[in-house]
C-alpha atoms as a PDB file:
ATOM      1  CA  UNK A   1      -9.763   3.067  -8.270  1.00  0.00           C
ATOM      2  CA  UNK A   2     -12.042   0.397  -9.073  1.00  0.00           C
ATOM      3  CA  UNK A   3     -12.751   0.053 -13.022  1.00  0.00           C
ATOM      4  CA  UNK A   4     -15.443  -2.257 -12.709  1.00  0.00           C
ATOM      5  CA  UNK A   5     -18.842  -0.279 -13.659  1.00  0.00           C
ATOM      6  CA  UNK A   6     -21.699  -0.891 -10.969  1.00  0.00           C
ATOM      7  CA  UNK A   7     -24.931   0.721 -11.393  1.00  0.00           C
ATOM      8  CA  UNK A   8     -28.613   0.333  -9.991  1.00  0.00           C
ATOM      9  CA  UNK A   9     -29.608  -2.133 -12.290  1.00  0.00           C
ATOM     10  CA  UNK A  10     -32.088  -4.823 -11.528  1.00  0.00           C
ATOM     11  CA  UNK A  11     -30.540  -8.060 -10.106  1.00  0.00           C
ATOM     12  CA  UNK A  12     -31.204 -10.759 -12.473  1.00  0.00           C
ATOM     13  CA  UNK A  13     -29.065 -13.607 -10.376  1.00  0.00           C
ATOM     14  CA  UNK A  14     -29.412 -12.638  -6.831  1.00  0.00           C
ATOM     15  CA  UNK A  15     -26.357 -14.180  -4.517  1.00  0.00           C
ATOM     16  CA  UNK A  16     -27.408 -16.371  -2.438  1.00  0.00           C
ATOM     17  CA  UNK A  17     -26.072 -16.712   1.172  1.00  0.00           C
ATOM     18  CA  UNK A  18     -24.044 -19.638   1.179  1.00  0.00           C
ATOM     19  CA  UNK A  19     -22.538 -19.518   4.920  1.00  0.00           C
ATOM     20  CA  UNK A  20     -23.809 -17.597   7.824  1.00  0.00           C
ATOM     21  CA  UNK A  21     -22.106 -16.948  11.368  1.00  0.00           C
ATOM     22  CA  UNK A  22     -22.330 -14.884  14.274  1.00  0.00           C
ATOM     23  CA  UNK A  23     -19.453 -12.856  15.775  1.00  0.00           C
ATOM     24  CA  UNK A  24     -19.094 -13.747  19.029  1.00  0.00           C
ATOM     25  CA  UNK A  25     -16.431 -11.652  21.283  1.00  0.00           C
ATOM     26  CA  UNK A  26     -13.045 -12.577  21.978  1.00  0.00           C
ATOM     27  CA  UNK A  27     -10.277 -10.358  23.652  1.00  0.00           C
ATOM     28  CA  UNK A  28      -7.769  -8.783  21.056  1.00  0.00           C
ATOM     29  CA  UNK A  29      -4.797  -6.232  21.653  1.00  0.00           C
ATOM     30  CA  UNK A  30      -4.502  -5.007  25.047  1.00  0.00           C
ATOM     31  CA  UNK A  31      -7.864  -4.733  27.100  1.00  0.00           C
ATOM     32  CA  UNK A  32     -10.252  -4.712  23.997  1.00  0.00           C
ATOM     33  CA  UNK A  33     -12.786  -6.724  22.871  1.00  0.00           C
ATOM     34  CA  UNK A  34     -13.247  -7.252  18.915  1.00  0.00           C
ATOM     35  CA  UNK A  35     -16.215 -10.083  17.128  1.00  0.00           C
ATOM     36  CA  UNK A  36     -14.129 -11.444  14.314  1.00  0.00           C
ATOM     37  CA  UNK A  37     -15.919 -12.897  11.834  1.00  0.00           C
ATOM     38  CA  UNK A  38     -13.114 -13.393   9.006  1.00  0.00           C
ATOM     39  CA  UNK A  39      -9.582 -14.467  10.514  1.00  0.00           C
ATOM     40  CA  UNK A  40     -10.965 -16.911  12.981  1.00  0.00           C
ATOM     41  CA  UNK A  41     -11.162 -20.590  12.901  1.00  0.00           C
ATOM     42  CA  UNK A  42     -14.835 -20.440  11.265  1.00  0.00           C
ATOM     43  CA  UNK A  43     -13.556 -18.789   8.712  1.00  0.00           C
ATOM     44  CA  UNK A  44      -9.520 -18.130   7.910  1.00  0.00           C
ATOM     45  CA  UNK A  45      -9.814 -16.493   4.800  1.00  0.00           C
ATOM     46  CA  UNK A  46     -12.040 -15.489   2.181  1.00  0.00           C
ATOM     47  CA  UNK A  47      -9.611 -14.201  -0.526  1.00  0.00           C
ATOM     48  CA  UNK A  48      -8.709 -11.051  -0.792  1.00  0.00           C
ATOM     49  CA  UNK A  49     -10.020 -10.614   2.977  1.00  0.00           C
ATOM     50  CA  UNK A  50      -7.687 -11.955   5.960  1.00  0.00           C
ATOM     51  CA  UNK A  51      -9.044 -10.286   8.871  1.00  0.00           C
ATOM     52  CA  UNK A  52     -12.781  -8.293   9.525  1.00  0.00           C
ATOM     53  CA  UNK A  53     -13.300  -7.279  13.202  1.00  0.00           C
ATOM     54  CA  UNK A  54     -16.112  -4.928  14.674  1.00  0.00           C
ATOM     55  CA  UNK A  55     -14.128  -3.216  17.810  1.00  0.00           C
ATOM     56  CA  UNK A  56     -14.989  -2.008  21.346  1.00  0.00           C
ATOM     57  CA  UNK A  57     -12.720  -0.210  23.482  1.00  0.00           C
ATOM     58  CA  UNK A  58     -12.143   2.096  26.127  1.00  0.00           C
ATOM     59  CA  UNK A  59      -9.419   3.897  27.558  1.00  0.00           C
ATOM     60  CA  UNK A  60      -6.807   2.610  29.128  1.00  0.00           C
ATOM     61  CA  UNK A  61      -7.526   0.046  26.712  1.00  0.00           C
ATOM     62  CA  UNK A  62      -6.406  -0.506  23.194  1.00  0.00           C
ATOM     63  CA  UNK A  63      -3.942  -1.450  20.325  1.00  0.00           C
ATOM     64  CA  UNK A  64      -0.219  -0.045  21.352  1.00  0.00           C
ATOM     65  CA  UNK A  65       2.874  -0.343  19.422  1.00  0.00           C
ATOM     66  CA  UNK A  66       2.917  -3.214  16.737  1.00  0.00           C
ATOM     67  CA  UNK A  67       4.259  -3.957  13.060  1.00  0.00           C
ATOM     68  CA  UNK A  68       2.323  -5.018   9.986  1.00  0.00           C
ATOM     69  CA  UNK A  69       3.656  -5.970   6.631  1.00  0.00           C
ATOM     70  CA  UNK A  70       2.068  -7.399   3.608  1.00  0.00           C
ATOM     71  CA  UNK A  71      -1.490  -6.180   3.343  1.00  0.00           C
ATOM     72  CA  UNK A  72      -3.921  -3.049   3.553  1.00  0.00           C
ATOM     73  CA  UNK A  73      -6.500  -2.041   6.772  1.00  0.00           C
ATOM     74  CA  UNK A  74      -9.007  -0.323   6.508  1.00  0.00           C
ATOM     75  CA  UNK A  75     -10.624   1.303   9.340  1.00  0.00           C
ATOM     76  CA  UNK A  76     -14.177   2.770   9.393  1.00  0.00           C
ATOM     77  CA  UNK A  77     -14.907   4.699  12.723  1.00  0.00           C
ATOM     78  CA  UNK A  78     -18.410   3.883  14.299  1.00  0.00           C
ATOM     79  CA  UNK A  79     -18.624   5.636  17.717  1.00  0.00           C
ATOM     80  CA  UNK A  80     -16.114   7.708  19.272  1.00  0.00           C
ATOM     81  CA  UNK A  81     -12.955   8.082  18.106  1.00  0.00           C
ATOM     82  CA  UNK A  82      -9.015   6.178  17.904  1.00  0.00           C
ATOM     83  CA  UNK A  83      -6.389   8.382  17.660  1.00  0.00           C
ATOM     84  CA  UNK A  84      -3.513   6.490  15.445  1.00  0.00           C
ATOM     85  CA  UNK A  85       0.585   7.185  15.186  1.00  0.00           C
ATOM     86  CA  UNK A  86       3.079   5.191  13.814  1.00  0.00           C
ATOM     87  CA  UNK A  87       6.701   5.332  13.753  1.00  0.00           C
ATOM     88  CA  UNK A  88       7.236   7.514  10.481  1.00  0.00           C
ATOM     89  CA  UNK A  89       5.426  10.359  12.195  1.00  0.00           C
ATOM     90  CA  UNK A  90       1.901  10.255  10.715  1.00  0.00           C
ATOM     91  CA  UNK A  91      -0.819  10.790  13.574  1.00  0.00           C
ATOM     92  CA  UNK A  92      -4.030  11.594  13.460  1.00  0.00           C
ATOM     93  CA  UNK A  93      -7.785  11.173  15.106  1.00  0.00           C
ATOM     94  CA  UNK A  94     -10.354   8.855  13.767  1.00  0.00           C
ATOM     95  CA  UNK A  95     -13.782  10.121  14.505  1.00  0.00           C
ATOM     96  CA  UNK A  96     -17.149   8.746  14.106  1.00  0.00           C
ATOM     97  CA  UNK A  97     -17.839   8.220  10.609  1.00  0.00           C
ATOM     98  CA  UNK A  98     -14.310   9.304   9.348  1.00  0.00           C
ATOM     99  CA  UNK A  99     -12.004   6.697   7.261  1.00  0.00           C
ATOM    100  CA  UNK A 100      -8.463   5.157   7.472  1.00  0.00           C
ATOM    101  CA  UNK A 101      -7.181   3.020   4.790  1.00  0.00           C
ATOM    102  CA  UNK A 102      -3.662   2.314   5.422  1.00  0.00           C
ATOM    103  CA  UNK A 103      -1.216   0.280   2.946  1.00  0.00           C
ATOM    104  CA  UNK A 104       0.731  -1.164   5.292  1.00  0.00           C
ATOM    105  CA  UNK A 105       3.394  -2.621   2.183  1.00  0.00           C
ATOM    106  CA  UNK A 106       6.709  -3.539   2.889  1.00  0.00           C
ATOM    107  CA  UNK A 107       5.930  -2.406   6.773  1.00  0.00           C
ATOM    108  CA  UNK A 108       4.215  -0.313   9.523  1.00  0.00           C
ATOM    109  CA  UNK A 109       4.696   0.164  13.086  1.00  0.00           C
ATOM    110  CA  UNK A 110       1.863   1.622  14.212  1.00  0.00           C
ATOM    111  CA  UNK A 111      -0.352   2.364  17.362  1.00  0.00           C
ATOM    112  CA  UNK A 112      -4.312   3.032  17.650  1.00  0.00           C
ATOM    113  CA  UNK A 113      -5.666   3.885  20.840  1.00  0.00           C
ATOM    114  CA  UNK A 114      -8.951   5.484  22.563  1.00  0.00           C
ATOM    115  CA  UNK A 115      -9.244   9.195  21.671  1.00  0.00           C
ATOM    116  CA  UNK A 116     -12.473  10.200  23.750  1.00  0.00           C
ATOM    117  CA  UNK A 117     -14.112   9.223  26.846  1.00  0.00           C
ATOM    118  CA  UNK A 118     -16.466   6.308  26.976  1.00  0.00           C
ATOM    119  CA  UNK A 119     -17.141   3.026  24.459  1.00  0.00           C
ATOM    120  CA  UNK A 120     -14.795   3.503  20.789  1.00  0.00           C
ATOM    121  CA  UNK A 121     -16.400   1.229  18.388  1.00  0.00           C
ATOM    122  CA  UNK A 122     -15.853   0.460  14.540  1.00  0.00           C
ATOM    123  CA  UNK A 123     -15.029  -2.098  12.181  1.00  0.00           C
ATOM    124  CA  UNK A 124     -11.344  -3.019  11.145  1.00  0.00           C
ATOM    125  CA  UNK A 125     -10.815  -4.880   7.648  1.00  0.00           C
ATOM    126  CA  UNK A 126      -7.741  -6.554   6.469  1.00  0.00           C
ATOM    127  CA  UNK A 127      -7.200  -6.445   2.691  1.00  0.00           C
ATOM    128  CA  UNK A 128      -4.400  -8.838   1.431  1.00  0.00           C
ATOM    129  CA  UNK A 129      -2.022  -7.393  -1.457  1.00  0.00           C
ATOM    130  CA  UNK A 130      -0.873  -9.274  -4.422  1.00  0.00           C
ATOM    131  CA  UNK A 131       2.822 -10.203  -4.650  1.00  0.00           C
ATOM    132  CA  UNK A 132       3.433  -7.481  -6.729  1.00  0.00           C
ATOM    133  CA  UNK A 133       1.838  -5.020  -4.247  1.00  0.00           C
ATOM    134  CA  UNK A 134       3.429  -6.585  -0.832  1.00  0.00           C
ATOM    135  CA  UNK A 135       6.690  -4.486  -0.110  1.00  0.00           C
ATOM    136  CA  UNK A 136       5.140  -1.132  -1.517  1.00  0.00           C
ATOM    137  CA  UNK A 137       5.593   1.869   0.284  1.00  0.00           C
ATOM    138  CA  UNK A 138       3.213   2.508   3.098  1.00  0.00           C
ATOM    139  CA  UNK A 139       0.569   5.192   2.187  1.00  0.00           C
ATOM    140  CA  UNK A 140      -2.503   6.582   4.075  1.00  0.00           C
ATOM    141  CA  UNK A 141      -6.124   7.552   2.113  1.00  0.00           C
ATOM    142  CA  UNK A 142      -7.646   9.196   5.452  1.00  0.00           C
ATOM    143  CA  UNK A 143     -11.223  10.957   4.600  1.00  0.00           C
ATOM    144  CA  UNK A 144     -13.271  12.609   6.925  1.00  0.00           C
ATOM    145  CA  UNK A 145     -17.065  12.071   7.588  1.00  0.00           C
ATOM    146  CA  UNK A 146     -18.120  15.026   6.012  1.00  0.00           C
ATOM    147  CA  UNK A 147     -16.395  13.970   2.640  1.00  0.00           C
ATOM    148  CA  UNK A 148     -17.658  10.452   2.598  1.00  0.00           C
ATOM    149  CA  UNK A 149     -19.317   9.955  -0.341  1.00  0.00           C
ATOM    150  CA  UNK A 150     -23.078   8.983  -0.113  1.00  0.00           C
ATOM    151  CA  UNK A 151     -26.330   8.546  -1.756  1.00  0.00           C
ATOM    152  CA  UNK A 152     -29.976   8.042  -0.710  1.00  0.00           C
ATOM    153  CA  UNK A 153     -32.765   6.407  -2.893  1.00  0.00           C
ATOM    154  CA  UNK A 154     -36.082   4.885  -1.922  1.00  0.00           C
ATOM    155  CA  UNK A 155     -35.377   4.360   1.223  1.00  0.00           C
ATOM    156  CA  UNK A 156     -31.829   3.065   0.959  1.00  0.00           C
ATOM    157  CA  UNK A 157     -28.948   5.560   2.012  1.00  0.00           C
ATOM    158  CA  UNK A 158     -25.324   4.513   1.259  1.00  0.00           C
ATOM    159  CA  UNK A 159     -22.092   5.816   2.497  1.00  0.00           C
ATOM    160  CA  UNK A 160     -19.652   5.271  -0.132  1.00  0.00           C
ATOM    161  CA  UNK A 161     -16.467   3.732   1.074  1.00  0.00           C
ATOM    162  CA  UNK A 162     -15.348   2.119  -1.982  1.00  0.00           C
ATOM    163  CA  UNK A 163     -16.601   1.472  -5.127  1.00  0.00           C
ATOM    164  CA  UNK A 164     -19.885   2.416  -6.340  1.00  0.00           C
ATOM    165  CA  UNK A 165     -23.437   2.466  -5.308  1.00  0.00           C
ATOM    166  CA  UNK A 166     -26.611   4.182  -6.613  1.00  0.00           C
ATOM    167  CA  UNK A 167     -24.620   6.240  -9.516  1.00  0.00           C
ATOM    168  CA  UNK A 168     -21.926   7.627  -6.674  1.00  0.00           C
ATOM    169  CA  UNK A 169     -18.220   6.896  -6.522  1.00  0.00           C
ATOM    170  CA  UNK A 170     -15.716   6.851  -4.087  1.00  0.00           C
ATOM    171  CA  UNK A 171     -12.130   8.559  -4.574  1.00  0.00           C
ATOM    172  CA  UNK A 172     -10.305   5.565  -2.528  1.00  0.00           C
ATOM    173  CA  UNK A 173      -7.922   3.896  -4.523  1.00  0.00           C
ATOM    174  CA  UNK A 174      -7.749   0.036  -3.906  1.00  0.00           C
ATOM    175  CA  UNK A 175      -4.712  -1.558  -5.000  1.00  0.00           C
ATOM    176  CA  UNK A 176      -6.528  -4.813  -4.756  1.00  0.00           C
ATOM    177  CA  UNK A 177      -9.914  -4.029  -6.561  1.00  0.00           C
ATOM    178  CA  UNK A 178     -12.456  -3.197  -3.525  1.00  0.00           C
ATOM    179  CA  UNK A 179     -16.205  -2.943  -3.197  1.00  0.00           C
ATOM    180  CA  UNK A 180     -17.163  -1.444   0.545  1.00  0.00           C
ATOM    181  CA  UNK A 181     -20.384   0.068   1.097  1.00  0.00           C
ATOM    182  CA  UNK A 182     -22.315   0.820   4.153  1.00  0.00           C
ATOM    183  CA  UNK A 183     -26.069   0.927   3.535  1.00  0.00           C
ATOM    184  CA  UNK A 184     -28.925   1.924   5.794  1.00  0.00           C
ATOM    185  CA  UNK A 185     -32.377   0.755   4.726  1.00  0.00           C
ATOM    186  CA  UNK A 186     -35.650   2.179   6.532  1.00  0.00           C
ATOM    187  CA  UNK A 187     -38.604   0.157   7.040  1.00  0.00           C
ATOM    188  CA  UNK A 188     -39.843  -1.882   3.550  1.00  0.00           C
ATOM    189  CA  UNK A 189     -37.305  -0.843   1.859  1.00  0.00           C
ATOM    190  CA  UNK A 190     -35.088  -3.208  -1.020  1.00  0.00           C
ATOM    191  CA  UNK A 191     -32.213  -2.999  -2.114  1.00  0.00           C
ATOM    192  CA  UNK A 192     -30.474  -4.093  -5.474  1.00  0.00           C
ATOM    193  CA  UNK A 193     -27.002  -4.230  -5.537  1.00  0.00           C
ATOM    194  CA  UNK A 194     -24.573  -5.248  -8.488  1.00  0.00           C
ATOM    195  CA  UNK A 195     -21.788  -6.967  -7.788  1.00  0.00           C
ATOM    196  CA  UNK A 196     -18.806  -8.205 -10.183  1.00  0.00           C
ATOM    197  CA  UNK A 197     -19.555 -11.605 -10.915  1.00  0.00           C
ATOM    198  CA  UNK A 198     -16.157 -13.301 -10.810  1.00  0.00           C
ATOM    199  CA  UNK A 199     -15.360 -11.154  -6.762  1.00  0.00           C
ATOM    200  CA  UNK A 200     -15.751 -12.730  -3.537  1.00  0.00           C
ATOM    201  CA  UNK A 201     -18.481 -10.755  -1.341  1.00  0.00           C
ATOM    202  CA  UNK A 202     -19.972 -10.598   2.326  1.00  0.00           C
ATOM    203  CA  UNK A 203     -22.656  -8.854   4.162  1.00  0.00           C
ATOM    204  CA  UNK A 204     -22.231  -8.138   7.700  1.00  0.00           C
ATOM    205  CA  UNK A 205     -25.039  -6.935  10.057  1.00  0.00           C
ATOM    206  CA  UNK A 206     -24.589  -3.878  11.993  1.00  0.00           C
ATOM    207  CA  UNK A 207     -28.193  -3.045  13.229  1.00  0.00           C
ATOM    208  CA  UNK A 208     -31.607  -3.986  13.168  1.00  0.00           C
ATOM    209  CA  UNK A 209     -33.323  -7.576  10.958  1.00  0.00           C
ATOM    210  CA  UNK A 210     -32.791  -7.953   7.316  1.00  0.00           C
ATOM    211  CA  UNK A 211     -33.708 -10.757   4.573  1.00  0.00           C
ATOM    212  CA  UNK A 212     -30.737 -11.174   1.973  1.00  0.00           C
ATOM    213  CA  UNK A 213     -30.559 -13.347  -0.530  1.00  0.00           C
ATOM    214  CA  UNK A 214     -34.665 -14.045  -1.640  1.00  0.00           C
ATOM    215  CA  UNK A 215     -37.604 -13.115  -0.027  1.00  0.00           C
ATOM    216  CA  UNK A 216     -38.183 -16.301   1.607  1.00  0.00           C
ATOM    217  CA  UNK A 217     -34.897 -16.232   3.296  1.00  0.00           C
ATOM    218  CA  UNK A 218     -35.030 -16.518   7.389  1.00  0.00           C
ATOM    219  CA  UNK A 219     -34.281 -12.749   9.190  1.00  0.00           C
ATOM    220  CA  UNK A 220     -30.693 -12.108  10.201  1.00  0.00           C
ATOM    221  CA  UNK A 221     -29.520  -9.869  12.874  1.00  0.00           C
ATOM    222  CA  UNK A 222     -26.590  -7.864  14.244  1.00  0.00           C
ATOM    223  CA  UNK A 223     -23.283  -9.124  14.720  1.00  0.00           C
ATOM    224  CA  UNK A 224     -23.794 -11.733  11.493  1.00  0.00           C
ATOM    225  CA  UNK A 225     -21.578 -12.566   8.985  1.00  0.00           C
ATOM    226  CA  UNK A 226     -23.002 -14.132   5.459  1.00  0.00           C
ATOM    227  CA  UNK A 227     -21.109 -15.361   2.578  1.00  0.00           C
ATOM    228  CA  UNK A 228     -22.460 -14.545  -0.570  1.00  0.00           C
ATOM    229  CA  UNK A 229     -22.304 -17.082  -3.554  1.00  0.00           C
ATOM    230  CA  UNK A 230     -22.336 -16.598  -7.191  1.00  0.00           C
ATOM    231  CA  UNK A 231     -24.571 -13.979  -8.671  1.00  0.00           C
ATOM    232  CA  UNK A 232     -24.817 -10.424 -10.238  1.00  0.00           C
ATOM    233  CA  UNK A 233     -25.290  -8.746  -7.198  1.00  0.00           C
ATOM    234  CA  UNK A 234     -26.926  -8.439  -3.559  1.00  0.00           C
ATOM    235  CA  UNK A 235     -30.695  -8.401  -3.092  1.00  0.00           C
ATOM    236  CA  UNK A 236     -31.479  -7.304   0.423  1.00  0.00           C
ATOM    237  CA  UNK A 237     -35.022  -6.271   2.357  1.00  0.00           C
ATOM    238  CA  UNK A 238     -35.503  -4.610   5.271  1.00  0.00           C
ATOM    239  CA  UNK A 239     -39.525  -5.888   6.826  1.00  0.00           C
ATOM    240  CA  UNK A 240     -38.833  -4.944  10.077  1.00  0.00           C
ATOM    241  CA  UNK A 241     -40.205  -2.151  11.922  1.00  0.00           C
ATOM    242  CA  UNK A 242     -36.355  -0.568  12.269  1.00  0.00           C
ATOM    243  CA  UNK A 243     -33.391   0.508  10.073  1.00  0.00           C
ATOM    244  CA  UNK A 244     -31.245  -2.098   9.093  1.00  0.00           C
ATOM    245  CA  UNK A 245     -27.911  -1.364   8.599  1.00  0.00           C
ATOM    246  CA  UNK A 246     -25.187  -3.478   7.255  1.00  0.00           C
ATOM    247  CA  UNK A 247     -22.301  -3.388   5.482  1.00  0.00           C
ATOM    248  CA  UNK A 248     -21.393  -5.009   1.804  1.00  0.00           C
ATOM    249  CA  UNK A 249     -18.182  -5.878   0.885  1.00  0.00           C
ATOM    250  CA  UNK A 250     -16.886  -7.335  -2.192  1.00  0.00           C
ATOM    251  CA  UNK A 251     -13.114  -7.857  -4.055  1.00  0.00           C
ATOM    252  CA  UNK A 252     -11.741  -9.612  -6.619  1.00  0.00           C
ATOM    253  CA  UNK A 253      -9.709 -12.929  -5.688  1.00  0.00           C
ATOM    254  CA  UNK A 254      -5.666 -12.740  -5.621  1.00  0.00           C
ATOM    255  CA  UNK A 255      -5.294 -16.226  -6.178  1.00  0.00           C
ATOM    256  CA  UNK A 256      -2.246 -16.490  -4.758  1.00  0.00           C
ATOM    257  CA  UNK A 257      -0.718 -18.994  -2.119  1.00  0.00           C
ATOM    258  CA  UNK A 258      -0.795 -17.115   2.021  1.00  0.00           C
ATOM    259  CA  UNK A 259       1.227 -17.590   4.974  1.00  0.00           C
ATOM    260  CA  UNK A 260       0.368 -15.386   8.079  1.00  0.00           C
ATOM    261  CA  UNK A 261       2.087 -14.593  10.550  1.00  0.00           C
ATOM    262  CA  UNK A 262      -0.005 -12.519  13.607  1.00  0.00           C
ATOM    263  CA  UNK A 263       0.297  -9.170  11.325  1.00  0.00           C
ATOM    264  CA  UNK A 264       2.450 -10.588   8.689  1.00  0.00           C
ATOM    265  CA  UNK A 265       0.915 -11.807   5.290  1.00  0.00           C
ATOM    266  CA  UNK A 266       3.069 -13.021   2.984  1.00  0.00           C
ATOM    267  CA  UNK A 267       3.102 -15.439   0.135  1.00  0.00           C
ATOM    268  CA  UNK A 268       5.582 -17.996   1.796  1.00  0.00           C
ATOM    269  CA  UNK A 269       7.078 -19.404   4.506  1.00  0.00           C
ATOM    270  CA  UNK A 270      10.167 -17.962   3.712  1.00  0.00           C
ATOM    271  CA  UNK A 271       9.030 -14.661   2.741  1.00  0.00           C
ATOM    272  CA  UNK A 272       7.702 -14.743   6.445  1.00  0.00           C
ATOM    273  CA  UNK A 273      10.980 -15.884   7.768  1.00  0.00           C
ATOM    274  CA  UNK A 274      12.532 -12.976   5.722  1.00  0.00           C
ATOM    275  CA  UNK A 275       9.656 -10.175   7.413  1.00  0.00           C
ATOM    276  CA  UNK A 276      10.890 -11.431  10.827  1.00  0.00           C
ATOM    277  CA  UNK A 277      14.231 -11.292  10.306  1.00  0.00           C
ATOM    278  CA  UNK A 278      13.927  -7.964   9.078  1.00  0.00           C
ATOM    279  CA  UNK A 279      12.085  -6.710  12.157  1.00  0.00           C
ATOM    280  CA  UNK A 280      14.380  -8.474  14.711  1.00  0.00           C
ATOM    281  CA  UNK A 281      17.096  -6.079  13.047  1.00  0.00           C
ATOM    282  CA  UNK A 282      15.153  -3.140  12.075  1.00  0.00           C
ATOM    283  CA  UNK A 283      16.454  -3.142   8.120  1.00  0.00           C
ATOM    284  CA  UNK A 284      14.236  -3.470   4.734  1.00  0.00           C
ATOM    285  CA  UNK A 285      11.301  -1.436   5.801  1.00  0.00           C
ATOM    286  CA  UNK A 286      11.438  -1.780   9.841  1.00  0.00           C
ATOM    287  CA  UNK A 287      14.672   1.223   9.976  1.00  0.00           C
ATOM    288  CA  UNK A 288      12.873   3.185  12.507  1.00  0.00           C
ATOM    289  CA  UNK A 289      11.583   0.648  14.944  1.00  0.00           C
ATOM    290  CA  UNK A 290      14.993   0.658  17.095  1.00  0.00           C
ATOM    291  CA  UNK A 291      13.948   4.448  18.166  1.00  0.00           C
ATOM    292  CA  UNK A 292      10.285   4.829  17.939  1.00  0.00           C
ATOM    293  CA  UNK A 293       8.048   4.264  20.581  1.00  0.00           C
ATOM    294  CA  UNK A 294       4.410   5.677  20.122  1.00  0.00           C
ATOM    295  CA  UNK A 295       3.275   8.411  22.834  1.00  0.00           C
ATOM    296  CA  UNK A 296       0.739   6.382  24.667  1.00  0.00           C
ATOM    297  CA  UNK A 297       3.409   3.990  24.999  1.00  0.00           C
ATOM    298  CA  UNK A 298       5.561   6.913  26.620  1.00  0.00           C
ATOM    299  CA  UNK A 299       3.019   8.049  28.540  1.00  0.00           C
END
């Protein structure tokens, strides 16, 4: 659980947006189409994050069988639904608005693929671990829609993914300290948002026009990322004639030296030379991969 204390207060430093991009589609997986914002070559890292994709997929379409080692993701269903197995025997469905945040540790084969007819759509973040954290055991937090935590003041509505917002706190436990909040503003609405001051933090645009930053800021739209800078927090407006939705996210830097791999993240070359060897011969974490394949794979 985060320890940090964020309340409502009133912003006295607002962050201002230091970089801003747009997520522009590229193909990912097999048949799907994800806008990465972090993990491309805009943008490689911004510690603790190593990868943040908004997804679209459809059946036959998807993410079959493959490994992961070395970080957490975090997936936050938008439309539709994924339905997601890996090779210890956890499965389960992903629906609109429900929540998957998966330590992948010391290592995860996994599969996530379309669950329902029609377009699946969410976002996917990639979390990196400290050293201390990367050869854990895997572990799933998985919370439905229903028991996402929210909160809804003056116009601004929150779900509650990690973190705190507007007095409201959610029960996800980040091993690598995690802000994530998914706020909906209606028309002339502001938002005030506290942020630690010594985390890394990002807005990206879902839906609708917003001003972030300071008033006179220029409108941003869907599908943009913006880097925050230094501050005590996010100030945000919505003076369109829509709801803006967007989500914040915020960490506290690791600090510590990367090497990826594809979906490997490790802290050196040789730690990655290690992860590979150890899924070439299915030892130290990657036991089961000889025998498992997932069921769409089967199928």
């Amino acid at each position: 659980m985060v320890d940090t204390e964020i309340s409502d207060n009133v912003i006295d430093v607002p962050r201002p947006i230091v970089r801003r991009f747009q997520a522009r589609p590229q193909r990912e997986g097999v048949g799907a189409v994800v806008r990465r914002s972090i993990g491309r070559y805009e943008l490689k890292y911004f510690d603790p994050f190593i990868v943040l994709d908004e997804f679209s997929v459809s059946a036959p379409a998807g993410f079959p069988d493959h490994p992961h080692r070395g970080f957490e993701t975090v997936t936050y269903m938008l439309q539709g639904a994924i339905t997601h197995e890996d090779f210890a025997g956890h499965k389960g469905t992903i629906n609109a608005g429900d929540l998957q945040w998966m330590t992948a540790g010391r290592g995860i084969v996994h599969s996530e693929m379309p669950a329902a007819q029609g377009v699946q759509k969410g976002l996917q973040l990639w979390i990196n671990l400290s050293s201390k954290h990367k050869i854990v055991e895997p572990k799933y937090q998985e919370i439905q829609s229903k028991d996402v935590v929210e909160a809804e003041k003056n116009g601004v509505k929150v779900r509650v993914i990690a973190g705190e917002a507007l007095g409201k706190k959610s029960p996800v436990y980040t091993r690598t300290p995690t802000l994530y909040l998914d706020f909906t503003l209606k028309q002339g609405a502001n938002l005030q948002q506290p942020i630690p001051k010594s985390w890394n933090a990002f807005v990206y645009v879902l839906e609708g026009e917003g001003i972030f930053g300071n008033s006179r800021s220029s409108p941003v739209t869907a599908h943009h990322l913006l880097l925050l800078g230094p501050g005590d927090g996010l100030v945000a407006w919505n003076k369109s004639n829509k709801p803006l939705r967007f989500i914040l996210v915020g960490g506290e830097p690791l600090g510590e030296p990367l090497v990826q791999l594809g979906p490997f993240v490790m802290n050196t070359q040789e730690e990655i030379d290690q992860t590979l060897e150890d899924f070439d011969n299915c030892v130290n974490g990657f036991e089961r991969v000889k025998f498992w394949k997932s069921e769409a794979m089967i199928d």
